[in-house]
Protein backbone atom coordinates (compact mmCIF):
# COMPACT_ATOMS: atom_id res chain seq x y z
CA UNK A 1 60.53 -11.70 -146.57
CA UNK A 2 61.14 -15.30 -145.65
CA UNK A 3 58.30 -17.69 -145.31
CA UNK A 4 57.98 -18.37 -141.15
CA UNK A 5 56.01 -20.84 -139.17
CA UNK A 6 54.70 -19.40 -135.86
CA UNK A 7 54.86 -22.27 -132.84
CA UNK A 8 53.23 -21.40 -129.98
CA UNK A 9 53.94 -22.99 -126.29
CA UNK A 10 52.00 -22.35 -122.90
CA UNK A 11 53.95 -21.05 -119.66
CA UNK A 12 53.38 -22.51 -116.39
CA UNK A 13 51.39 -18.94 -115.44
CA UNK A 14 49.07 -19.96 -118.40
CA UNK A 15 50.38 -17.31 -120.62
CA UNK A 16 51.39 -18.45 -124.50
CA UNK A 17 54.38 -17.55 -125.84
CA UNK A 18 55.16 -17.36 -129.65
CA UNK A 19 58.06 -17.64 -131.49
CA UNK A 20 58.40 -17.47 -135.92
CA UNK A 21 61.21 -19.64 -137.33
CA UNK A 22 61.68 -19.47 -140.62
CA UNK A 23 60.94 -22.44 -143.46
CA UNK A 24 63.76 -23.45 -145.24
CA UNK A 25 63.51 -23.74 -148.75
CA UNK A 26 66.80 -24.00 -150.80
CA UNK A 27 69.90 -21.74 -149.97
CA UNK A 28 73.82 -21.91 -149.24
CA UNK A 29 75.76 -22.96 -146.81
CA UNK A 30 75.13 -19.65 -145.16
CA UNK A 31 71.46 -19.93 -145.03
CA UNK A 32 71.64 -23.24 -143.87
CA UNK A 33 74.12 -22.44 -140.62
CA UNK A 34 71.91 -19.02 -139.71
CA UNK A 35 68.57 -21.41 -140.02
CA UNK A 36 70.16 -24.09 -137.93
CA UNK A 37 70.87 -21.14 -135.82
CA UNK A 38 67.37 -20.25 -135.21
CA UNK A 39 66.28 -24.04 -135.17
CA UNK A 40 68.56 -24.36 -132.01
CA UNK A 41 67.00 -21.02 -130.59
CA UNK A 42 63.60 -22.86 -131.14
CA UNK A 43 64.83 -26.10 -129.87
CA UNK A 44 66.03 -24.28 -126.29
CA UNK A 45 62.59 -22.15 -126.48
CA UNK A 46 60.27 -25.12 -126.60
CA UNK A 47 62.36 -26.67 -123.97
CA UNK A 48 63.24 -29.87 -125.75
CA UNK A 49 65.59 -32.41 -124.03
CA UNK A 50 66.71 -35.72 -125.45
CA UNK A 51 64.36 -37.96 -124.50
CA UNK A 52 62.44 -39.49 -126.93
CA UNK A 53 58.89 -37.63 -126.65
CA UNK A 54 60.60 -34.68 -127.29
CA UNK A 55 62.61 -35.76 -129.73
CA UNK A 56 59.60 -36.88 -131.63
CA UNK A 57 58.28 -33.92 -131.10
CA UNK A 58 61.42 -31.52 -132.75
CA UNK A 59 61.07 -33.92 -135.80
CA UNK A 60 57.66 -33.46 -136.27
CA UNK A 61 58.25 -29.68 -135.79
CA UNK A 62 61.02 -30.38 -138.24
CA UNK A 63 59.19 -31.26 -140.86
CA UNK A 64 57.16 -28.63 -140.67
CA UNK A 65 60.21 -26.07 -141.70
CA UNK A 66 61.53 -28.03 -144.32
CA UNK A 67 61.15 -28.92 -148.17
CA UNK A 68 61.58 -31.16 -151.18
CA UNK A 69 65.12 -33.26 -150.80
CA UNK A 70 66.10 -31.97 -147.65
CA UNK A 71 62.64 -32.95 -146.16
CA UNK A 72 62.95 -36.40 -148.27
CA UNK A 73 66.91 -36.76 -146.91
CA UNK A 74 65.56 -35.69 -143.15
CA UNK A 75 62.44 -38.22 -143.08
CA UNK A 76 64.74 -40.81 -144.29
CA UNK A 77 67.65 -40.53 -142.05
CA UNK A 78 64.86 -40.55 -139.24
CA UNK A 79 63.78 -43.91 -140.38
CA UNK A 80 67.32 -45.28 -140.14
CA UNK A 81 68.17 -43.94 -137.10
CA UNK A 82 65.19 -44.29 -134.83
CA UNK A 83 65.83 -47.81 -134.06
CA UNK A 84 69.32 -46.84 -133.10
CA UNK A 85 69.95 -43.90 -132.02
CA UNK A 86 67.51 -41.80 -129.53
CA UNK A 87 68.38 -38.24 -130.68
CA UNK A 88 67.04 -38.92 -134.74
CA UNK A 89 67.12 -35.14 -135.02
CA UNK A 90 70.14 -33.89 -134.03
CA UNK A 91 71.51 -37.29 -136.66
CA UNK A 92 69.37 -36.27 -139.17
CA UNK A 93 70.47 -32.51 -139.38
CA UNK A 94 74.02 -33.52 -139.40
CA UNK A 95 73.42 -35.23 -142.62
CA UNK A 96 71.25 -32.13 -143.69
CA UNK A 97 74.79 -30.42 -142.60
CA UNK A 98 77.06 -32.74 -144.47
CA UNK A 99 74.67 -31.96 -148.28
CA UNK A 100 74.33 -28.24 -147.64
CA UNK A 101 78.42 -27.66 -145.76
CA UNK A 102 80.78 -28.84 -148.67
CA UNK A 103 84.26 -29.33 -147.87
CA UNK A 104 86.06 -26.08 -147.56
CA UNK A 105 83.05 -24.31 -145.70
CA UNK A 106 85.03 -23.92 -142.88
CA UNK A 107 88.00 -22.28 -144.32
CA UNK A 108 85.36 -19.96 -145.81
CA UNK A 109 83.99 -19.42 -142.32
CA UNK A 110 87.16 -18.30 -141.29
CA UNK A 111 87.85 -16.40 -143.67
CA UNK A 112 84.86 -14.30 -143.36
CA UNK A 113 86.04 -14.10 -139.23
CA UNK A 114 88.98 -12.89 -140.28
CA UNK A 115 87.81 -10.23 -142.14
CA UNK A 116 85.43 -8.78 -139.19
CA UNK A 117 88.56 -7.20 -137.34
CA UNK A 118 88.26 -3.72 -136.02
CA UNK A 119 90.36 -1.64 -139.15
CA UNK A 120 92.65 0.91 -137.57
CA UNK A 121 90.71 3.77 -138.88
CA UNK A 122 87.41 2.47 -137.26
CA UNK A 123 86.80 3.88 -133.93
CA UNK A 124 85.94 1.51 -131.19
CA UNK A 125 81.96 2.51 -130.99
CA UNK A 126 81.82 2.41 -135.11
CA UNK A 127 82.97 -1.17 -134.33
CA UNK A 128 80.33 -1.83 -132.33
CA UNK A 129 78.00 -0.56 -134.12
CA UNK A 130 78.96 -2.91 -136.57
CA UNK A 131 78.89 -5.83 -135.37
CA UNK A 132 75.53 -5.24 -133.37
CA UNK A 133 74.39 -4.52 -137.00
CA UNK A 134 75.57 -7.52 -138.58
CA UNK A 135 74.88 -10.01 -135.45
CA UNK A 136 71.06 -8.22 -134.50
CA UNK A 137 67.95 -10.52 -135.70
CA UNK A 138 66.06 -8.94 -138.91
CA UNK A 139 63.19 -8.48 -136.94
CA UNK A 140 64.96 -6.36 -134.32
CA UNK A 141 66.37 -4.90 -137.45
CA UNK A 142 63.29 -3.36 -138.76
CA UNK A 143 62.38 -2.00 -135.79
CA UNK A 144 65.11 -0.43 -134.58
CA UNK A 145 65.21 0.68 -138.12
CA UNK A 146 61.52 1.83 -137.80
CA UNK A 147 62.20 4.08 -134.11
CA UNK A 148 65.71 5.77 -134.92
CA UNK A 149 66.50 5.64 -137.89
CA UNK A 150 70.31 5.64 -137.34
CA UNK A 151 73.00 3.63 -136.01
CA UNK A 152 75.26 5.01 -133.20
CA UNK A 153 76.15 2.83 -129.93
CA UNK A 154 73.97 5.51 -127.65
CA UNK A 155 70.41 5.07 -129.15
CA UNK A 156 71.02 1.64 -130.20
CA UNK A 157 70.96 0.37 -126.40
CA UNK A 158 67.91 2.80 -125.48
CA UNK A 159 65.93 0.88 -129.26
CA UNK A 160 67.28 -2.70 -127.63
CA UNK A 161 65.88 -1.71 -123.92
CA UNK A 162 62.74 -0.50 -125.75
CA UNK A 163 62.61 -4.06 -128.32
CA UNK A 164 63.12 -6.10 -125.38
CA UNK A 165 60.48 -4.61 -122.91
CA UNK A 166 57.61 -4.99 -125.84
């Protein structure tokens, strides 16, 4: 299982809220887009905007999930850029993006799109149940995994409901 960092953040009613993101250390392309994925999730979760507190903040928080070059590549970009730009982040990650997305990454990416249709011996719910599979978080994964034990459409909405309430 992937290393993850837990950050935490209060709620106006007092209550914390936690949320893991994992710590990127080396991967492909397709690592890099699903953990730039779950950085965004984080970045809407802690409620980050573009001014520059927060943006301070979200490269602090950065720094935190990354490693070796691409830490060395981020800190330095954020050097360059703070004096000119106010969102160093985002700038800095779409350097990150440029190193870890080769040209032709794309066309891959499409590729793989275009191989997700619906086959015409699939039934519409095995569909589904396909591409909730392939699209639902590892965590909700393992314990949807861990309660039913199978995949149709039917008990897979009654797990979600049950994931969602907890």
């Amino acid at each position: 299982m992937p290393e993850q960092v837990t950050f935490e953040k209060v709620k106006s009613n007092g209550s914390e809220v936690k949320m893991q993101v994992p710590v990127l250390r080396d991967g492909d392309w397709k690592e890099w887009l699903e953990w730039l994925l779950r950085l965004s999730e984080y970045f809407m979760f802690m409620g980050y905007s573009q001014n520059d507190a927060d943006q301070l903040d979200f490269v602090e928080d950065v720094q935190v999930l990354l490693h070796d070059d691409d830490l060395l590549l981020f800190n330095e970009t954020v050097a360059e850029e703070q004096y000119v730009s106010n969102n160093v982040a985002i700038q800095a990650l779409r350097w990150l993006t440029a190193v870890h997305c080769p040209p032709g990454t794309r066309a891959l990416i499409m590729d793989q799109l275009i191989q997700t249709k619906k086959t015409r011996t699939m039934t519409v719910q095995a569909d589904l149940v396909r591409m909730f599979k392939s699209a639902m978080p590892v965590d909700w994964q393992l314990q949807l995994n861990r309660h039913a034990r199978t995949w149709d459409l039917t008990s897979m909405e009654a797990q979600f409901e049950a994931i969602e309430r907890n």
